[in-house]
C-alpha atoms as a PDB file:
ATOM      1  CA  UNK A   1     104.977  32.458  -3.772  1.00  0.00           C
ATOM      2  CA  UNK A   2     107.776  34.999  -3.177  1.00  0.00           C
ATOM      3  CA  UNK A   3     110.567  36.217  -5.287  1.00  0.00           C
ATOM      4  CA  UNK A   4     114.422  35.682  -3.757  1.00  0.00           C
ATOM      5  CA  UNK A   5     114.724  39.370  -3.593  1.00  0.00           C
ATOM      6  CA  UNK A   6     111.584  40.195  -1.523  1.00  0.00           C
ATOM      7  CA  UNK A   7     112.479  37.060   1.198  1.00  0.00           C
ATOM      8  CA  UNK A   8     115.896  38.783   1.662  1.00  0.00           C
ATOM      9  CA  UNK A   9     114.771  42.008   2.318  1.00  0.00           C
ATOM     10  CA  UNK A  10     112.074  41.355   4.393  1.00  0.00           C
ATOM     11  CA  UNK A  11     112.319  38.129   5.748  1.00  0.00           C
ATOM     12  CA  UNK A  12     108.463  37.063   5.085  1.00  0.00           C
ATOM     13  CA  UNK A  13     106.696  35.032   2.237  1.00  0.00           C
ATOM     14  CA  UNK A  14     103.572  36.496   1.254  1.00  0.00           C
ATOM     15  CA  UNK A  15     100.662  34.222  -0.060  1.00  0.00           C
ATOM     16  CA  UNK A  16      97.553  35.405  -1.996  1.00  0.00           C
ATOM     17  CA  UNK A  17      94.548  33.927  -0.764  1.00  0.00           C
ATOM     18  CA  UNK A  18      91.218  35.571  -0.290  1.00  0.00           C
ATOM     19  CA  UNK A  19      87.479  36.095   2.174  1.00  0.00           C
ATOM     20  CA  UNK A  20      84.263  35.687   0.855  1.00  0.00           C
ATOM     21  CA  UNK A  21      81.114  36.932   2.990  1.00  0.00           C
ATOM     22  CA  UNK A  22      78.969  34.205   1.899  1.00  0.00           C
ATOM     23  CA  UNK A  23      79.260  31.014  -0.002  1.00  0.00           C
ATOM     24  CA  UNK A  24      78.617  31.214  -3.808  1.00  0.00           C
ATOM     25  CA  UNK A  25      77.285  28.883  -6.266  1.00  0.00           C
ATOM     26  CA  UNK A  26      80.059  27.425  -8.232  1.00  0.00           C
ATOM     27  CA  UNK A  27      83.341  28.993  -5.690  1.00  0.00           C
ATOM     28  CA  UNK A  28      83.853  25.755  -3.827  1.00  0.00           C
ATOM     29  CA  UNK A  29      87.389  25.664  -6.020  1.00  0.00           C
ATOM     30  CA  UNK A  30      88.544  28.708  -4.819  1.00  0.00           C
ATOM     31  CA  UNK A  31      87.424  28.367  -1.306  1.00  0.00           C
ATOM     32  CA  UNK A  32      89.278  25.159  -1.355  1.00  0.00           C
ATOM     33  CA  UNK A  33      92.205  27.281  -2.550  1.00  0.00           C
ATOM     34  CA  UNK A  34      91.720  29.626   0.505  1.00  0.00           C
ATOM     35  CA  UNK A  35      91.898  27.396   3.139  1.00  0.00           C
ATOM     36  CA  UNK A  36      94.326  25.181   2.120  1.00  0.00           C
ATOM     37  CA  UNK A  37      96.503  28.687   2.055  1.00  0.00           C
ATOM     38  CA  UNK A  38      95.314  29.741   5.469  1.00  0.00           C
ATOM     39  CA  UNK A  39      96.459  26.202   6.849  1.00  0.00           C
ATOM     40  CA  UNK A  40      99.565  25.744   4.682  1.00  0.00           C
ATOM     41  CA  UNK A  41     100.194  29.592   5.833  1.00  0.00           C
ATOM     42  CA  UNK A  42      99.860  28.320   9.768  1.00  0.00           C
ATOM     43  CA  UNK A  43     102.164  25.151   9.063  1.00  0.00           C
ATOM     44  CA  UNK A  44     104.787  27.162   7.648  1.00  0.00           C
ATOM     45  CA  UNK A  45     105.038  29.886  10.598  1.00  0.00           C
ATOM     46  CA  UNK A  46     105.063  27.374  13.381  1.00  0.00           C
ATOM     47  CA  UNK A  47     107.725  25.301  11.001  1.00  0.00           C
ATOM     48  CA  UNK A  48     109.696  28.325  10.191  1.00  0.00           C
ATOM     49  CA  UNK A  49     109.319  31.102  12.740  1.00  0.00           C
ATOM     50  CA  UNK A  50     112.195  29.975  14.384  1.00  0.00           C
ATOM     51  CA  UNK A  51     114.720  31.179  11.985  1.00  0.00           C
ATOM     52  CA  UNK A  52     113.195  34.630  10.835  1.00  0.00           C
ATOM     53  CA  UNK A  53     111.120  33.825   8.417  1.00  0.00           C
ATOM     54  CA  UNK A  54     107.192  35.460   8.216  1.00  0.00           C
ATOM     55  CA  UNK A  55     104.689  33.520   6.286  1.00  0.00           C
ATOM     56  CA  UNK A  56     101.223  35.841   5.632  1.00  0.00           C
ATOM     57  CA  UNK A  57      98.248  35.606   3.737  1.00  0.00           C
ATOM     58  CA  UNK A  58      96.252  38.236   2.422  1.00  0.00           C
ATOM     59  CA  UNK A  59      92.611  38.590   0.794  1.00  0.00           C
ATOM     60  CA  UNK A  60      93.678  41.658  -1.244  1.00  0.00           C
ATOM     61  CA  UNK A  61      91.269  44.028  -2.749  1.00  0.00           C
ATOM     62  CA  UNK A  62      92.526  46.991  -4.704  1.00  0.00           C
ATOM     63  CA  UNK A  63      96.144  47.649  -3.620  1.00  0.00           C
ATOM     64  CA  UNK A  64      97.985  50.035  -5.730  1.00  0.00           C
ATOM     65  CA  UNK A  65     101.302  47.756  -7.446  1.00  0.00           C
ATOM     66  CA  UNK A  66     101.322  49.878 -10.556  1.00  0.00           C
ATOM     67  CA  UNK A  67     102.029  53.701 -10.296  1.00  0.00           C
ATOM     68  CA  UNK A  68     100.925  53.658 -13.766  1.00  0.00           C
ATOM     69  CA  UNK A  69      97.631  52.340 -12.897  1.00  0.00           C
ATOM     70  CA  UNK A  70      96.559  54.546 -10.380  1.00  0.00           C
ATOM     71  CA  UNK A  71      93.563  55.381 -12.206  1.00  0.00           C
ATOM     72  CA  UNK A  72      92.566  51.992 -12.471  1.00  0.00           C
ATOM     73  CA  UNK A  73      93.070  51.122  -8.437  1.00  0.00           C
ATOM     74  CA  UNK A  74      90.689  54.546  -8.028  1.00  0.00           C
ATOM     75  CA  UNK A  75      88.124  52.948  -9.828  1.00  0.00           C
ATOM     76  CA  UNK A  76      88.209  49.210  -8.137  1.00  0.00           C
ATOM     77  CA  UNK A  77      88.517  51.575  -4.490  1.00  0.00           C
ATOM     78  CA  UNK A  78      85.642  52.951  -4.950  1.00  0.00           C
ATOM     79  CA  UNK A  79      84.180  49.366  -4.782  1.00  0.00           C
ATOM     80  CA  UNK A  80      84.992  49.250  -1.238  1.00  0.00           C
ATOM     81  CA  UNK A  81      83.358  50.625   1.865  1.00  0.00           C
ATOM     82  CA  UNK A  82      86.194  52.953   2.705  1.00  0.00           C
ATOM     83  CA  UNK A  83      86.397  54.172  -0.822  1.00  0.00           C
ATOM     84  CA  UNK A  84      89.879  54.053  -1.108  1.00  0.00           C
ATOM     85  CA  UNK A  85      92.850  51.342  -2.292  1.00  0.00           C
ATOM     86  CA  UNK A  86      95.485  49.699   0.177  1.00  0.00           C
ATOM     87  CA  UNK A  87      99.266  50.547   0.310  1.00  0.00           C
ATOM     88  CA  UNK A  88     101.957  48.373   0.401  1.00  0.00           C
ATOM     89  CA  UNK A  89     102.756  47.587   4.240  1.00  0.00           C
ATOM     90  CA  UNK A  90     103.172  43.310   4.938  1.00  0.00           C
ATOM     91  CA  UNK A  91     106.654  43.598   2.407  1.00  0.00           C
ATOM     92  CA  UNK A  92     107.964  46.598   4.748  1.00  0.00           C
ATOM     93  CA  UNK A  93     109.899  46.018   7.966  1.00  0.00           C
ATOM     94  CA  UNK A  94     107.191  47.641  10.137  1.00  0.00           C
ATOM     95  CA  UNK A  95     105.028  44.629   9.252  1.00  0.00           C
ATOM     96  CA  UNK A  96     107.852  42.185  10.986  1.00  0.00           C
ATOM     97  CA  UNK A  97     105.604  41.143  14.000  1.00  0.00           C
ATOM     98  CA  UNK A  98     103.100  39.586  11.732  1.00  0.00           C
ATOM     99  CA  UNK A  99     102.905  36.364  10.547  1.00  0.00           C
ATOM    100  CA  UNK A 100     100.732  33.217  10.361  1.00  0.00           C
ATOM    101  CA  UNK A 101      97.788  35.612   9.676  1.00  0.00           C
ATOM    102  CA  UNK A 102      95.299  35.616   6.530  1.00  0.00           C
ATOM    103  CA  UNK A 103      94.759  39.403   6.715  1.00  0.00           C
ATOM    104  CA  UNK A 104      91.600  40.759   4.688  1.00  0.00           C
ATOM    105  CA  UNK A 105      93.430  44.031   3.242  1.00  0.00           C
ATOM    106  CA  UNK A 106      89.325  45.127   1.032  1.00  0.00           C
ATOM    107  CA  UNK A 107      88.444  48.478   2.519  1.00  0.00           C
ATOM    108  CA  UNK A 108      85.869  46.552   4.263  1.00  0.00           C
ATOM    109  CA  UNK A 109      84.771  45.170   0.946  1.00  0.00           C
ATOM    110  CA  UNK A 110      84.126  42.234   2.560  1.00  0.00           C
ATOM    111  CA  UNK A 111      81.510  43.627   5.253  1.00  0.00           C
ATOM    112  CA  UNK A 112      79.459  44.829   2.916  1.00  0.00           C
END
């Protein structure tokens, strides 16, 4: 789930898992997926916690990874409500008071 070099630097193992507004014919696989990341995300912090490491989930829509891309993360942002992609933030040290949380990082994709 995490590379070596991200877990060092930041202390926290990020998961991808995902939200869905309403049930959908044929997604009971992937919702299956989801949860059993939420819970396996829970287990983890209150196994772990205890010696510094962060285990987060997040239902990602567009997040810019690829400065190369940016064009491409434009045109999936303006998919979401606030018409915009997502930074990086869980990796960075600011982020170090979260964890056990599946974090819905859509521009509010998801609420509408």
């Amino acid at each position: 789930m995490c590379s070596h070099a991200c877990h060092s630097a930041c202390g926290g193992i990020p998961g991808q898992g995902g939200t869905t507004s309403a049930p959908s014919a044929g997604g009971a696989p992937a919702a299956c997926h989801q949860g059993e990341l939420a819970s396996l995300t829970q287990a983890w912090t209150a196994e772990y916690s205890g010696r510094g490491v962060r285990f987060n989930t997040v239902a990602p829509g567009p997040v810019y990874t690829r400065p190369d891309a940016r064009d491409l993360f434009d045109a999936l942002a303006e998919t979401t409500a606030m018409k915009r992609a997502a930074e990086l933030f869980l990796a960075s040290p600011k982020a170090g008071y979260i964890t056990g949380a599946t974090i819905a990082v859509d521009g509010g994709r998801t609420a509408i």
